[in-house]
PDBML (XML) file of the C-alpha atoms, coordinates in Angstrom:
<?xml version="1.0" encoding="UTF-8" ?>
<PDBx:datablock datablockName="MODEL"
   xmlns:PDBx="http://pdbml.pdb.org/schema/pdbx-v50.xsd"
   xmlns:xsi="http://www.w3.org/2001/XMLSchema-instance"
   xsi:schemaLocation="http://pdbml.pdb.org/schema/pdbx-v50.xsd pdbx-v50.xsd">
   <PDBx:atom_siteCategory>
      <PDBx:atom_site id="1">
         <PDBx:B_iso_or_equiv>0.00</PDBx:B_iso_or_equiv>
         <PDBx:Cartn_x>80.591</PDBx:Cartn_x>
         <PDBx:Cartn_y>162.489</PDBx:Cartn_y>
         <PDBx:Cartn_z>150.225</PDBx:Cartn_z>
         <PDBx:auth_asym_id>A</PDBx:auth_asym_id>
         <PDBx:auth_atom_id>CA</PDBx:auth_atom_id>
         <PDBx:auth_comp_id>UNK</PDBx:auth_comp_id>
         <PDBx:auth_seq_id>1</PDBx:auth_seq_id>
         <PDBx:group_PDB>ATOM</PDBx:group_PDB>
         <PDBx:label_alt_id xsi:nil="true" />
         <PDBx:label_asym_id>A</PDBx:label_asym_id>
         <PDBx:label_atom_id>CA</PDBx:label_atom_id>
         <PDBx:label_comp_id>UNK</PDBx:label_comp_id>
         <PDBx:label_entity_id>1</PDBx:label_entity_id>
         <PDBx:label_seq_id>1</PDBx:label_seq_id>
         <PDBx:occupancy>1.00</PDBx:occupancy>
         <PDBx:pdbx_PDB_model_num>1</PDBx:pdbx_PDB_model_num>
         <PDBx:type_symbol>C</PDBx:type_symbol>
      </PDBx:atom_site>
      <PDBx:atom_site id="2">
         <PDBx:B_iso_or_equiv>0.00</PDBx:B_iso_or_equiv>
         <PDBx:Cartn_x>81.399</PDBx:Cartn_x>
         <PDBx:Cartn_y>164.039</PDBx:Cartn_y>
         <PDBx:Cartn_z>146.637</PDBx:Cartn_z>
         <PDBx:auth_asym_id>A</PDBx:auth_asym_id>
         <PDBx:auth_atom_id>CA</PDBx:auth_atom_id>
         <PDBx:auth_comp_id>UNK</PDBx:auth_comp_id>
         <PDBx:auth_seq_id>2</PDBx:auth_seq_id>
         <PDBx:group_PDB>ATOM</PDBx:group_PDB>
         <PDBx:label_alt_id xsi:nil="true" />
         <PDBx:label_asym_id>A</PDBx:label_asym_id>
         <PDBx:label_atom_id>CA</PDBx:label_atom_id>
         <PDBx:label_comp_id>UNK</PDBx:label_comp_id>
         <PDBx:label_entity_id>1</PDBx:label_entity_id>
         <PDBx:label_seq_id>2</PDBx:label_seq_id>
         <PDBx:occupancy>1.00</PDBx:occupancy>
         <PDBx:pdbx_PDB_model_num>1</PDBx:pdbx_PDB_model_num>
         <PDBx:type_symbol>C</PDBx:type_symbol>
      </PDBx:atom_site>
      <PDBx:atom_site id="3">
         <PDBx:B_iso_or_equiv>0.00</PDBx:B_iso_or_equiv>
         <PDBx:Cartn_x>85.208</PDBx:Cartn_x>
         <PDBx:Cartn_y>162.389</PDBx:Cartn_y>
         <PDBx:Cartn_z>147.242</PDBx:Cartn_z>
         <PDBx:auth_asym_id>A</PDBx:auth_asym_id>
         <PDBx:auth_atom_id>CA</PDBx:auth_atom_id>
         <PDBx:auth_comp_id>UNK</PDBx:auth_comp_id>
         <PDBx:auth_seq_id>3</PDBx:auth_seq_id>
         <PDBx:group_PDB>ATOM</PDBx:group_PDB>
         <PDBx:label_alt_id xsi:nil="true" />
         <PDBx:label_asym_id>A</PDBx:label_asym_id>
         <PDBx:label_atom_id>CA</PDBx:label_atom_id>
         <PDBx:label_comp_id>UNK</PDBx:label_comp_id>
         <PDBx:label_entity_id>1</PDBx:label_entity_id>
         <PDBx:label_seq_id>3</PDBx:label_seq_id>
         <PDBx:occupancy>1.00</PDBx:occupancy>
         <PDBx:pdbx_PDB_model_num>1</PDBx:pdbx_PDB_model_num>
         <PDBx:type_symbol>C</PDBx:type_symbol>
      </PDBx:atom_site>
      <PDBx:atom_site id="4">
         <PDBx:B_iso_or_equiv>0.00</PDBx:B_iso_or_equiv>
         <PDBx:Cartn_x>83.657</PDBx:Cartn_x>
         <PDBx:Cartn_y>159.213</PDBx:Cartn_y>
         <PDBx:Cartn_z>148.345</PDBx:Cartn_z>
         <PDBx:auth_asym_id>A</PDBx:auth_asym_id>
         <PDBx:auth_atom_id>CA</PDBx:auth_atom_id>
         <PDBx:auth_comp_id>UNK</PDBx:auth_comp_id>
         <PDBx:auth_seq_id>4</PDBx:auth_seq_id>
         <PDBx:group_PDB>ATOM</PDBx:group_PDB>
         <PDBx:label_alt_id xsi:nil="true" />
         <PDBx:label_asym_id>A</PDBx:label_asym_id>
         <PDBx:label_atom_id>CA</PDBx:label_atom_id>
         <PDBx:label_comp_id>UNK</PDBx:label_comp_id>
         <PDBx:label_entity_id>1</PDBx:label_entity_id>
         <PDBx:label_seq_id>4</PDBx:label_seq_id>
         <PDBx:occupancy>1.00</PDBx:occupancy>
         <PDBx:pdbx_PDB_model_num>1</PDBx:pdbx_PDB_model_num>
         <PDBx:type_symbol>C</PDBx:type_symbol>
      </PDBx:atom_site>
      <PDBx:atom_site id="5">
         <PDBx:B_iso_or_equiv>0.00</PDBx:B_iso_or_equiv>
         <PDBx:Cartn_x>81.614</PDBx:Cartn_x>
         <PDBx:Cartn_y>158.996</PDBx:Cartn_y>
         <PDBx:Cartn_z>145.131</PDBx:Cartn_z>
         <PDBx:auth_asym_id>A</PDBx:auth_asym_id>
         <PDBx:auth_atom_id>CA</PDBx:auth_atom_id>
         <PDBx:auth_comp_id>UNK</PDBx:auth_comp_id>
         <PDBx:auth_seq_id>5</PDBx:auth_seq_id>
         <PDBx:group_PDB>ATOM</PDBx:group_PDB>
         <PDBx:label_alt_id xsi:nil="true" />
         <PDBx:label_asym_id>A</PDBx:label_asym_id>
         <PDBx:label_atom_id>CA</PDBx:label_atom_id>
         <PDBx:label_comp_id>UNK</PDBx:label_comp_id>
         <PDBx:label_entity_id>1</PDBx:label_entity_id>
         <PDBx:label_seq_id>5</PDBx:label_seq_id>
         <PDBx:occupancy>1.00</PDBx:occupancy>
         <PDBx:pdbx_PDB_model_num>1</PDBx:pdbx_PDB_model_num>
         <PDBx:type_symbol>C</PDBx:type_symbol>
      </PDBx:atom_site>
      <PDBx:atom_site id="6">
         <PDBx:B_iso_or_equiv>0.00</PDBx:B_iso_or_equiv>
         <PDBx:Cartn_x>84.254</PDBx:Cartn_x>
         <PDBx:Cartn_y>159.852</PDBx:Cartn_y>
         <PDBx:Cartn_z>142.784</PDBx:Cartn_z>
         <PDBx:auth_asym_id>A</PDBx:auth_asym_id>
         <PDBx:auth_atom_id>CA</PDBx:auth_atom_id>
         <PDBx:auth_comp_id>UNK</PDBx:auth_comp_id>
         <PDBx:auth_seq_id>6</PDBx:auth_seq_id>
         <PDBx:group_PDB>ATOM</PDBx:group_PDB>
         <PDBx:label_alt_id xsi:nil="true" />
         <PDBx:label_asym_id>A</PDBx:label_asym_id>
         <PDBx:label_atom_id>CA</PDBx:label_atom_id>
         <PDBx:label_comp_id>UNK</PDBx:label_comp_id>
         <PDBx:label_entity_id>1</PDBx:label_entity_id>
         <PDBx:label_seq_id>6</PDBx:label_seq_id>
         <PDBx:occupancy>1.00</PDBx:occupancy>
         <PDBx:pdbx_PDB_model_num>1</PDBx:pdbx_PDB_model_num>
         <PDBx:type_symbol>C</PDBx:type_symbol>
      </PDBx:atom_site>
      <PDBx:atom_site id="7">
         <PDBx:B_iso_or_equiv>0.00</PDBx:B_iso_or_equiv>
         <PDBx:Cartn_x>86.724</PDBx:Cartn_x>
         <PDBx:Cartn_y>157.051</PDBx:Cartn_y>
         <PDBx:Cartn_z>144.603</PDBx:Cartn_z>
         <PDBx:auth_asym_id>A</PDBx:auth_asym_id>
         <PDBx:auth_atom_id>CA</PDBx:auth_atom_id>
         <PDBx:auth_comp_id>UNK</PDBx:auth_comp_id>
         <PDBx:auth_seq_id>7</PDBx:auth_seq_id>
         <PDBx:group_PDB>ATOM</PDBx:group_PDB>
         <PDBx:label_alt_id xsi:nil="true" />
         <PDBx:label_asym_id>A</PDBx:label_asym_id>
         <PDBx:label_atom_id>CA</PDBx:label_atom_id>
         <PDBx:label_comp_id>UNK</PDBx:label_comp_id>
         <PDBx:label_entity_id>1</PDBx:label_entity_id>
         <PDBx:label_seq_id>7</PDBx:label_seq_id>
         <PDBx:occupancy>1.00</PDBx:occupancy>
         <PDBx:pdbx_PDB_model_num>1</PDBx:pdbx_PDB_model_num>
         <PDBx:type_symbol>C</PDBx:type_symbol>
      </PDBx:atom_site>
      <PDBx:atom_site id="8">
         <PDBx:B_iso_or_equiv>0.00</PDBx:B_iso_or_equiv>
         <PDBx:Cartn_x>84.322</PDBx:Cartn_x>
         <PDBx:Cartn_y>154.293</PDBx:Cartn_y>
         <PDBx:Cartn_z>144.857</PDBx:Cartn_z>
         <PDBx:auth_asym_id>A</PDBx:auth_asym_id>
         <PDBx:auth_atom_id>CA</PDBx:auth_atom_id>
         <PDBx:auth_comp_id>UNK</PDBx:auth_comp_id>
         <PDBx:auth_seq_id>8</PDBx:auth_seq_id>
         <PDBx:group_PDB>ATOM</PDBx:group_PDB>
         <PDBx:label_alt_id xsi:nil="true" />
         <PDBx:label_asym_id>A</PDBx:label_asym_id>
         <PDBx:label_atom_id>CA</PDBx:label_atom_id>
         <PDBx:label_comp_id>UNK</PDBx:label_comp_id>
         <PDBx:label_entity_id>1</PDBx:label_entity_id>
         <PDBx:label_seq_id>8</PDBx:label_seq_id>
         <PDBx:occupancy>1.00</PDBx:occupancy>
         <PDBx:pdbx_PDB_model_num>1</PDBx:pdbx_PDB_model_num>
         <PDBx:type_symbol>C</PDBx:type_symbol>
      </PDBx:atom_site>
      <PDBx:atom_site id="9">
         <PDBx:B_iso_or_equiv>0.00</PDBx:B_iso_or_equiv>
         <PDBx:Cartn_x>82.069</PDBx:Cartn_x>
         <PDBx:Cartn_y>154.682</PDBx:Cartn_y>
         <PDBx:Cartn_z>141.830</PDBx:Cartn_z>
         <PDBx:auth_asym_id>A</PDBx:auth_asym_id>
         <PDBx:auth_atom_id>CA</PDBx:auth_atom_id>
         <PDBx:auth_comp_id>UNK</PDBx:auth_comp_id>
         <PDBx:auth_seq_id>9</PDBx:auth_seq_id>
         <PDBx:group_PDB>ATOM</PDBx:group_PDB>
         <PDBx:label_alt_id xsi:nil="true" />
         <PDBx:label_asym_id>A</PDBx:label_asym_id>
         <PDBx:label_atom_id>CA</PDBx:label_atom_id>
         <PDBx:label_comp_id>UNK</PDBx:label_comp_id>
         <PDBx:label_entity_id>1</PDBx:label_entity_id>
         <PDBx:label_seq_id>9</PDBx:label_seq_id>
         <PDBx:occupancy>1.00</PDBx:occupancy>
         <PDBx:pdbx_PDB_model_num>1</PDBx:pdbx_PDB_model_num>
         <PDBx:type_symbol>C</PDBx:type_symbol>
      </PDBx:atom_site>
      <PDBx:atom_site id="10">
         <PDBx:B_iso_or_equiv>0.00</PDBx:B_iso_or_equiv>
         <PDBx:Cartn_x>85.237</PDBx:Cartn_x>
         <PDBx:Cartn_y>155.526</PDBx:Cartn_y>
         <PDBx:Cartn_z>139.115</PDBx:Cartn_z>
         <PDBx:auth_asym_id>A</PDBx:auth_asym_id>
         <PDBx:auth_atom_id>CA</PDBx:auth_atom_id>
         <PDBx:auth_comp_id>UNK</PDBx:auth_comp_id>
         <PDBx:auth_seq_id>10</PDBx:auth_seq_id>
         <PDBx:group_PDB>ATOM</PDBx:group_PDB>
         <PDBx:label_alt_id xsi:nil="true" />
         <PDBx:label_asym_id>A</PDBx:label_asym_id>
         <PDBx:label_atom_id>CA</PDBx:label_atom_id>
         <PDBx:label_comp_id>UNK</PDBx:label_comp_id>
         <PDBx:label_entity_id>1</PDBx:label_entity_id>
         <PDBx:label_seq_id>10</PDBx:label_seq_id>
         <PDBx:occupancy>1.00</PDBx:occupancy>
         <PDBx:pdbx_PDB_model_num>1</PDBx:pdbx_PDB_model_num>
         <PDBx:type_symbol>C</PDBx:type_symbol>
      </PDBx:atom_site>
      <PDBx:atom_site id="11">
         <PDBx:B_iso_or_equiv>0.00</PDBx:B_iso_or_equiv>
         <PDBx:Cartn_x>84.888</PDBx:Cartn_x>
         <PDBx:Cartn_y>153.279</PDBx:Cartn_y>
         <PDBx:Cartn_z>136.444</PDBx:Cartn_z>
         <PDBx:auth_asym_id>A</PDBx:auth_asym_id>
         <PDBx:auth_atom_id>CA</PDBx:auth_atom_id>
         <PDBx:auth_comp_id>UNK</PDBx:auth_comp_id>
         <PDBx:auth_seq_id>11</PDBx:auth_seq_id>
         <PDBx:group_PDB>ATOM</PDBx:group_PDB>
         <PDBx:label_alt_id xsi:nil="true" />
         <PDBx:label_asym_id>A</PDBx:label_asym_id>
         <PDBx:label_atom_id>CA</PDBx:label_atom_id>
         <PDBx:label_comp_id>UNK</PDBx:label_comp_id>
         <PDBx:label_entity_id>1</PDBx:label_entity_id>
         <PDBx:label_seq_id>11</PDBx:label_seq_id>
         <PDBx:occupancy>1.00</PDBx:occupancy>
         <PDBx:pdbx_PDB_model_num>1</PDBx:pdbx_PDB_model_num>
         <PDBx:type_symbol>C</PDBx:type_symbol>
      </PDBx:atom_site>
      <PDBx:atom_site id="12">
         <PDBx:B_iso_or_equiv>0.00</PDBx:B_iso_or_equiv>
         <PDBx:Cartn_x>81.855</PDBx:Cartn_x>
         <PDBx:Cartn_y>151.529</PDBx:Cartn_y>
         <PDBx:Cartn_z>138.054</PDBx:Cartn_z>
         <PDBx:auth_asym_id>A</PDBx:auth_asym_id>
         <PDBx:auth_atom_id>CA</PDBx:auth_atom_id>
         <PDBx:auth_comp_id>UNK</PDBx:auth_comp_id>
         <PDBx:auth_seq_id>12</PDBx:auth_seq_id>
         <PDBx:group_PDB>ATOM</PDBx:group_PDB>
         <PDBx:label_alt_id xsi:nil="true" />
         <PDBx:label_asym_id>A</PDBx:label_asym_id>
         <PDBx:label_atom_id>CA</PDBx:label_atom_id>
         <PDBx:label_comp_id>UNK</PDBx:label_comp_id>
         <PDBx:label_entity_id>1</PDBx:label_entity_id>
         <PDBx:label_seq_id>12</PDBx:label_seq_id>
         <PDBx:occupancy>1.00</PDBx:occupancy>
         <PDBx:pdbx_PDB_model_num>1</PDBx:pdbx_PDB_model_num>
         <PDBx:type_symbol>C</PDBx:type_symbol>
      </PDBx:atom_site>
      <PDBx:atom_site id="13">
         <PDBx:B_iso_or_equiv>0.00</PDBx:B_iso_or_equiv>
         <PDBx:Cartn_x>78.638</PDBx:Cartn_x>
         <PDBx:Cartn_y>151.003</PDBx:Cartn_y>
         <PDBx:Cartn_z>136.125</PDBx:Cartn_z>
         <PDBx:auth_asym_id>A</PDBx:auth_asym_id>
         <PDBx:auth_atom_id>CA</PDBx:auth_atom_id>
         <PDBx:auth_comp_id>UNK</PDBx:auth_comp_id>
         <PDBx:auth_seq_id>13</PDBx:auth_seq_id>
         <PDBx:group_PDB>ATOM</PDBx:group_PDB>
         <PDBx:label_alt_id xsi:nil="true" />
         <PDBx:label_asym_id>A</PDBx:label_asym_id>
         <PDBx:label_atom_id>CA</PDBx:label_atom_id>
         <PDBx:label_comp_id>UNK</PDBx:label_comp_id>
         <PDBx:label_entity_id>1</PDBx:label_entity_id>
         <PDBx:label_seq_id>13</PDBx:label_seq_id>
         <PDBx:occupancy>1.00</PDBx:occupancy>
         <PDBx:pdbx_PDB_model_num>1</PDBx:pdbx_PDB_model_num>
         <PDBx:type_symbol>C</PDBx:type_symbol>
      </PDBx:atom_site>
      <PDBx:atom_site id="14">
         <PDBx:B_iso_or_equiv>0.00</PDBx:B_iso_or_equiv>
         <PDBx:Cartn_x>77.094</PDBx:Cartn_x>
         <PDBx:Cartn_y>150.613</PDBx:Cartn_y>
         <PDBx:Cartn_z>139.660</PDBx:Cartn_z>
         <PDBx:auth_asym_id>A</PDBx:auth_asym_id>
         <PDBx:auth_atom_id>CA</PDBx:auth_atom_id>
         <PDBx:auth_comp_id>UNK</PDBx:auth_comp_id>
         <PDBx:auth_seq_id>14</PDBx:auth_seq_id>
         <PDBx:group_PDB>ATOM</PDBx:group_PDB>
         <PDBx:label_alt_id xsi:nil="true" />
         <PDBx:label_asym_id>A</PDBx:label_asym_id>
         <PDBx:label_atom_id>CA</PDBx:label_atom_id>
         <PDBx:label_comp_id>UNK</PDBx:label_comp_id>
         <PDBx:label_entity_id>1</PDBx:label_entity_id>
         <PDBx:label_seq_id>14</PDBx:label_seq_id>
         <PDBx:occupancy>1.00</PDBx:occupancy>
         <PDBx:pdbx_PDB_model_num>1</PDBx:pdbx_PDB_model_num>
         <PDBx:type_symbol>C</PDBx:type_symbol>
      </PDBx:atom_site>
      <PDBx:atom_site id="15">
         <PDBx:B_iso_or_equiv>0.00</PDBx:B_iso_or_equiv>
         <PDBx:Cartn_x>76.510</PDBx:Cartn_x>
         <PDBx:Cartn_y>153.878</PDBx:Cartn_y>
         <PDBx:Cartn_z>141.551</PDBx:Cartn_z>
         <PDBx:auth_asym_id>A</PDBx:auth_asym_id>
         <PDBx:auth_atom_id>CA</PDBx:auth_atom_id>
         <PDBx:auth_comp_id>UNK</PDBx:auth_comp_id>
         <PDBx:auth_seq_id>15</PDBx:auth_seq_id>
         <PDBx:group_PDB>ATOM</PDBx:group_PDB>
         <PDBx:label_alt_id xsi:nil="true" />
         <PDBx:label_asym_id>A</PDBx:label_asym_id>
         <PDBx:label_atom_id>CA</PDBx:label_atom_id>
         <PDBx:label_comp_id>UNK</PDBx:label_comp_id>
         <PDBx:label_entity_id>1</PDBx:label_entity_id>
         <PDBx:label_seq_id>15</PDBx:label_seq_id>
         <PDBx:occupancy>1.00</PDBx:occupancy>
         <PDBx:pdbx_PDB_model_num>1</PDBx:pdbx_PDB_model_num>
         <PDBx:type_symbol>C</PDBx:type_symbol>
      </PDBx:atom_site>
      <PDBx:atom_site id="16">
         <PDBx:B_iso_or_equiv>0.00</PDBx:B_iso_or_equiv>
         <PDBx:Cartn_x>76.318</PDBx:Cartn_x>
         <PDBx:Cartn_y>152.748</PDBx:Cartn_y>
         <PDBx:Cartn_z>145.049</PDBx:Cartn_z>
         <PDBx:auth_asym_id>A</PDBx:auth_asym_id>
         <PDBx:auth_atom_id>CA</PDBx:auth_atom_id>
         <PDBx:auth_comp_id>UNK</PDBx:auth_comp_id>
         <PDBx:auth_seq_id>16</PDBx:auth_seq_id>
         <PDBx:group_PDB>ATOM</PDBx:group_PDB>
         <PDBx:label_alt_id xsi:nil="true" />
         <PDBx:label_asym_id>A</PDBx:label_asym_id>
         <PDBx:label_atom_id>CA</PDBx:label_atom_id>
         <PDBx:label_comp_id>UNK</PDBx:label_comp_id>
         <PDBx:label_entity_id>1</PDBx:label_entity_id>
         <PDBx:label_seq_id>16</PDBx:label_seq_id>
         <PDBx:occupancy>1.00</PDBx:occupancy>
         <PDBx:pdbx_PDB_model_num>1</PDBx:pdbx_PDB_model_num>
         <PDBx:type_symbol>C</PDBx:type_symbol>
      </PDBx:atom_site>
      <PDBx:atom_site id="17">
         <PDBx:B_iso_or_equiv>0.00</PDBx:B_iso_or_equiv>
         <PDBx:Cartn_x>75.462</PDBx:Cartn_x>
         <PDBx:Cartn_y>155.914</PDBx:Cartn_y>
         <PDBx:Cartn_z>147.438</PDBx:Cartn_z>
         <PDBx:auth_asym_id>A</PDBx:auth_asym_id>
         <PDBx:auth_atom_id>CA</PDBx:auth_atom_id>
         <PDBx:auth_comp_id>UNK</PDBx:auth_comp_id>
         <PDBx:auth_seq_id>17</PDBx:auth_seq_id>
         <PDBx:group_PDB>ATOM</PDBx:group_PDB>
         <PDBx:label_alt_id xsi:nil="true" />
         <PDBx:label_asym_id>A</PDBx:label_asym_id>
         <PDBx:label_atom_id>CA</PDBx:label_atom_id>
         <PDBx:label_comp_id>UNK</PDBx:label_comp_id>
         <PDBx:label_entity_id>1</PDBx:label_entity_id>
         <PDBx:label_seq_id>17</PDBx:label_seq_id>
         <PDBx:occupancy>1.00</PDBx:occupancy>
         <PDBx:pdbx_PDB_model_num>1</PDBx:pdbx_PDB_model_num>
         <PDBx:type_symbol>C</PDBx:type_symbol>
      </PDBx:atom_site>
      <PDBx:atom_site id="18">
         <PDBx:B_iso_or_equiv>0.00</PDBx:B_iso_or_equiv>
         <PDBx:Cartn_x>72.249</PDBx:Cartn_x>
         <PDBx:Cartn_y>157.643</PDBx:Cartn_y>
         <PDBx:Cartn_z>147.133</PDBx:Cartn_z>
         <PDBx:auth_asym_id>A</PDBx:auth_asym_id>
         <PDBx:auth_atom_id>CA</PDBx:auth_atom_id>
         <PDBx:auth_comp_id>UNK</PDBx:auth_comp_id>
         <PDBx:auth_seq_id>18</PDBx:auth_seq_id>
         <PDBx:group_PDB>ATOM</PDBx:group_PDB>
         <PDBx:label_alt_id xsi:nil="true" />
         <PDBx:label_asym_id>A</PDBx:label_asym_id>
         <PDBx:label_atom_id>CA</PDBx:label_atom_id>
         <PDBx:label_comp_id>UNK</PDBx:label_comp_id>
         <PDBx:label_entity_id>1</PDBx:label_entity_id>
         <PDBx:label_seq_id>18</PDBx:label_seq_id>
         <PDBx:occupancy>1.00</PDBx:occupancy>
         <PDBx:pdbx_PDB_model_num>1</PDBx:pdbx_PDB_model_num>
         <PDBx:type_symbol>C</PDBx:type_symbol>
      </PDBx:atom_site>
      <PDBx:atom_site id="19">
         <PDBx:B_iso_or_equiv>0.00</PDBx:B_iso_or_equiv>
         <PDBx:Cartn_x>71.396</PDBx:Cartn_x>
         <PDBx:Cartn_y>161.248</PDBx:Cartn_y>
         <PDBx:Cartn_z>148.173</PDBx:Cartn_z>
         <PDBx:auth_asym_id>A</PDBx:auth_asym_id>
         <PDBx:auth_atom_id>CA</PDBx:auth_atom_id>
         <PDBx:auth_comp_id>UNK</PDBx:auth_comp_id>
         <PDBx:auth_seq_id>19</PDBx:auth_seq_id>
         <PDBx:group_PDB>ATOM</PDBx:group_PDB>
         <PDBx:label_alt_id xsi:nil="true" />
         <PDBx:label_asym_id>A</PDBx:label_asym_id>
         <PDBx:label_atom_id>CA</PDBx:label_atom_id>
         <PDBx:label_comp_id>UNK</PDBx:label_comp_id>
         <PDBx:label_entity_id>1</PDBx:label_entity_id>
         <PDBx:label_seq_id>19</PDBx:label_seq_id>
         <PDBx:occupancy>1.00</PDBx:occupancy>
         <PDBx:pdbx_PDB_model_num>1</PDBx:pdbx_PDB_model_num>
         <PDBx:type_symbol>C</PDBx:type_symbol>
      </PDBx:atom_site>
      <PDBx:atom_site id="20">
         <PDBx:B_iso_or_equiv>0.00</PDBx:B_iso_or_equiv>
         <PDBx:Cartn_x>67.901</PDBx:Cartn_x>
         <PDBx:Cartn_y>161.302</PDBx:Cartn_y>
         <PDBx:Cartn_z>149.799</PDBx:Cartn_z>
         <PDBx:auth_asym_id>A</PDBx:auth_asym_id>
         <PDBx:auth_atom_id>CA</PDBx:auth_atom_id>
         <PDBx:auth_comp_id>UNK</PDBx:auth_comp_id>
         <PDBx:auth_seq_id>20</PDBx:auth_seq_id>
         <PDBx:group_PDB>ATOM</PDBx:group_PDB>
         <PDBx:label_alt_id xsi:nil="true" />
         <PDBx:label_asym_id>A</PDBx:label_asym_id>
         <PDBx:label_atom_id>CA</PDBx:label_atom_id>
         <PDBx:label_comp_id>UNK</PDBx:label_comp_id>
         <PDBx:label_entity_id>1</PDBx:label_entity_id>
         <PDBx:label_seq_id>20</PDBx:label_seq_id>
         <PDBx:occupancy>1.00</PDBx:occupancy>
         <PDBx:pdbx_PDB_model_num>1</PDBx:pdbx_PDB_model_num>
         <PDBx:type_symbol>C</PDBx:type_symbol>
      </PDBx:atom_site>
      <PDBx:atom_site id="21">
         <PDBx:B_iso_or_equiv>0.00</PDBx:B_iso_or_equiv>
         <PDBx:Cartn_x>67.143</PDBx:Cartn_x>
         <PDBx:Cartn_y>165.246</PDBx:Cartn_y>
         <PDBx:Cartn_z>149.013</PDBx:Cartn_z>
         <PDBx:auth_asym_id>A</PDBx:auth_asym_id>
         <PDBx:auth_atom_id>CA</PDBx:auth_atom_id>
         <PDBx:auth_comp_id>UNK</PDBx:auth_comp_id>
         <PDBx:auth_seq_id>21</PDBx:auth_seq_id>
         <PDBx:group_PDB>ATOM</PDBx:group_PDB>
         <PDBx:label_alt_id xsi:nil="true" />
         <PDBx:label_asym_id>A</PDBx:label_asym_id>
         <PDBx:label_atom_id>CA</PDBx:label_atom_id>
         <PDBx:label_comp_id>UNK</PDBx:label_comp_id>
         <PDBx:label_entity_id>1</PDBx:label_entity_id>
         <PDBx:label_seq_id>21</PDBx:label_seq_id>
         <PDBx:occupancy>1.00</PDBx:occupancy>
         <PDBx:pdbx_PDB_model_num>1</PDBx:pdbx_PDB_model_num>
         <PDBx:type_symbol>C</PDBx:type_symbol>
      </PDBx:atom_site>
      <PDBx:atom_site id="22">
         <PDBx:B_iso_or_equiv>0.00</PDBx:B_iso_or_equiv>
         <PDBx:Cartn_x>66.243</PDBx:Cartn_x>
         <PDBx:Cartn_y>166.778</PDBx:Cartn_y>
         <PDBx:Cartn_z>152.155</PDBx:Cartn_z>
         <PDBx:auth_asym_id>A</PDBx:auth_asym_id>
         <PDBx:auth_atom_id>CA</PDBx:auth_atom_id>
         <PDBx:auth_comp_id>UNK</PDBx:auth_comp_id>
         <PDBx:auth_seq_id>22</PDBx:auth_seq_id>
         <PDBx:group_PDB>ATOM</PDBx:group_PDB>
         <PDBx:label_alt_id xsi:nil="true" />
         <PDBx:label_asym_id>A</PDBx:label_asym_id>
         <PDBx:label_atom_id>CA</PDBx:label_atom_id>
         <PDBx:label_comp_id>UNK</PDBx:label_comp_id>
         <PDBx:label_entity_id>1</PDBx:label_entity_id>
         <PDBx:label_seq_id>22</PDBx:label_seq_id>
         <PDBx:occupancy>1.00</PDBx:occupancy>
         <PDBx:pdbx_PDB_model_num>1</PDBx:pdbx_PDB_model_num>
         <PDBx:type_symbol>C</PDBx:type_symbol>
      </PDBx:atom_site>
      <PDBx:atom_site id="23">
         <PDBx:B_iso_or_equiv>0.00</PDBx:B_iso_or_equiv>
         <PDBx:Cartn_x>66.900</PDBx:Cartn_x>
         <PDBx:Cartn_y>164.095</PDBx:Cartn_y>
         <PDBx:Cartn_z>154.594</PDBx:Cartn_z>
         <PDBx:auth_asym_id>A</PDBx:auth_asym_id>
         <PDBx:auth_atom_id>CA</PDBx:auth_atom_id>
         <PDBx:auth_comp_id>UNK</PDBx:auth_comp_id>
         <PDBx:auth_seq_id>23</PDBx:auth_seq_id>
         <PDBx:group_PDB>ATOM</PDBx:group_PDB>
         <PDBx:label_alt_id xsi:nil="true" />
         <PDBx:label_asym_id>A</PDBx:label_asym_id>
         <PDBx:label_atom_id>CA</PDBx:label_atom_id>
         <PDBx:label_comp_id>UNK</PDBx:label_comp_id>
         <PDBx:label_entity_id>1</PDBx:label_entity_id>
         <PDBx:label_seq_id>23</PDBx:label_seq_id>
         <PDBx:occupancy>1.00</PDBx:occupancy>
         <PDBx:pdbx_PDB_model_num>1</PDBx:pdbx_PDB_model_num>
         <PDBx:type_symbol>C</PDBx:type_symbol>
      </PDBx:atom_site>
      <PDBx:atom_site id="24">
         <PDBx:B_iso_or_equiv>0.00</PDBx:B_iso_or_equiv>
         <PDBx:Cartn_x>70.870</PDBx:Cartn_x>
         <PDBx:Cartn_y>162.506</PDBx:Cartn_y>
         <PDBx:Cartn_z>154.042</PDBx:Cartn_z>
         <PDBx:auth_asym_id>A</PDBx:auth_asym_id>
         <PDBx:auth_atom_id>CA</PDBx:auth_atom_id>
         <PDBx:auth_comp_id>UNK</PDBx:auth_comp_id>
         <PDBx:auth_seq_id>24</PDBx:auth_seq_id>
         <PDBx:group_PDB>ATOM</PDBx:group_PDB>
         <PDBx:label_alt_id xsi:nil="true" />
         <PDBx:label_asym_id>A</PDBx:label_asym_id>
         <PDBx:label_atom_id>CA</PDBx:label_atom_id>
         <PDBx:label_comp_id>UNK</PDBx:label_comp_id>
         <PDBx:label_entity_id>1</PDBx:label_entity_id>
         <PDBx:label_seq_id>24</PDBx:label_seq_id>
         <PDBx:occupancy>1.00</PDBx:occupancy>
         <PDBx:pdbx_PDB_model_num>1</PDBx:pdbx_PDB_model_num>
         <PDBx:type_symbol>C</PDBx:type_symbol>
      </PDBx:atom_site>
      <PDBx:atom_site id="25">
         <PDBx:B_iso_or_equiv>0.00</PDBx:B_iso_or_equiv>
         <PDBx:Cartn_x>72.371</PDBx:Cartn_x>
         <PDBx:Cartn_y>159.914</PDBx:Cartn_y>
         <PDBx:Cartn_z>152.203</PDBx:Cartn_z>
         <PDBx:auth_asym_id>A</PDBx:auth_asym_id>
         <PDBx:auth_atom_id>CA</PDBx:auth_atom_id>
         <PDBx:auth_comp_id>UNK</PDBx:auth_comp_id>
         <PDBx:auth_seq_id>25</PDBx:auth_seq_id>
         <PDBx:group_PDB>ATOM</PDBx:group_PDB>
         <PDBx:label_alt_id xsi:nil="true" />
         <PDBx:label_asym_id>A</PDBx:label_asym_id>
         <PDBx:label_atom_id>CA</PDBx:label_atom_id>
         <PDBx:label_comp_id>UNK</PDBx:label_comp_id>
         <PDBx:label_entity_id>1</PDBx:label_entity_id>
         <PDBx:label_seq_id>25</PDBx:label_seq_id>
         <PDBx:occupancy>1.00</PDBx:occupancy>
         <PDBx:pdbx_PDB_model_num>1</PDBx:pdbx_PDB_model_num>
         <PDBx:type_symbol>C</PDBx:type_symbol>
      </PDBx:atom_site>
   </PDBx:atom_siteCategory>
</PDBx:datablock>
C-alpha cells in the first residue's frame, strides 16, 4: 500500500487511497 501511494499520488495534488484506521483501506 505505502508503494502504491508513493507511485500513484507523486506529484498529485489529489491523494486518492484512504486508510480507514482499524478496519482497511
Amino acid at each position: 500500500i505505502s508503494r502504491l501511494r508513493t507511485k500513484v499520488e507523486r506529484e498529485c495534488g489529489q491523494k486518492l487511497i484512504v486508510t480507514v484506521r482499524g478496519v482497511g483501506y
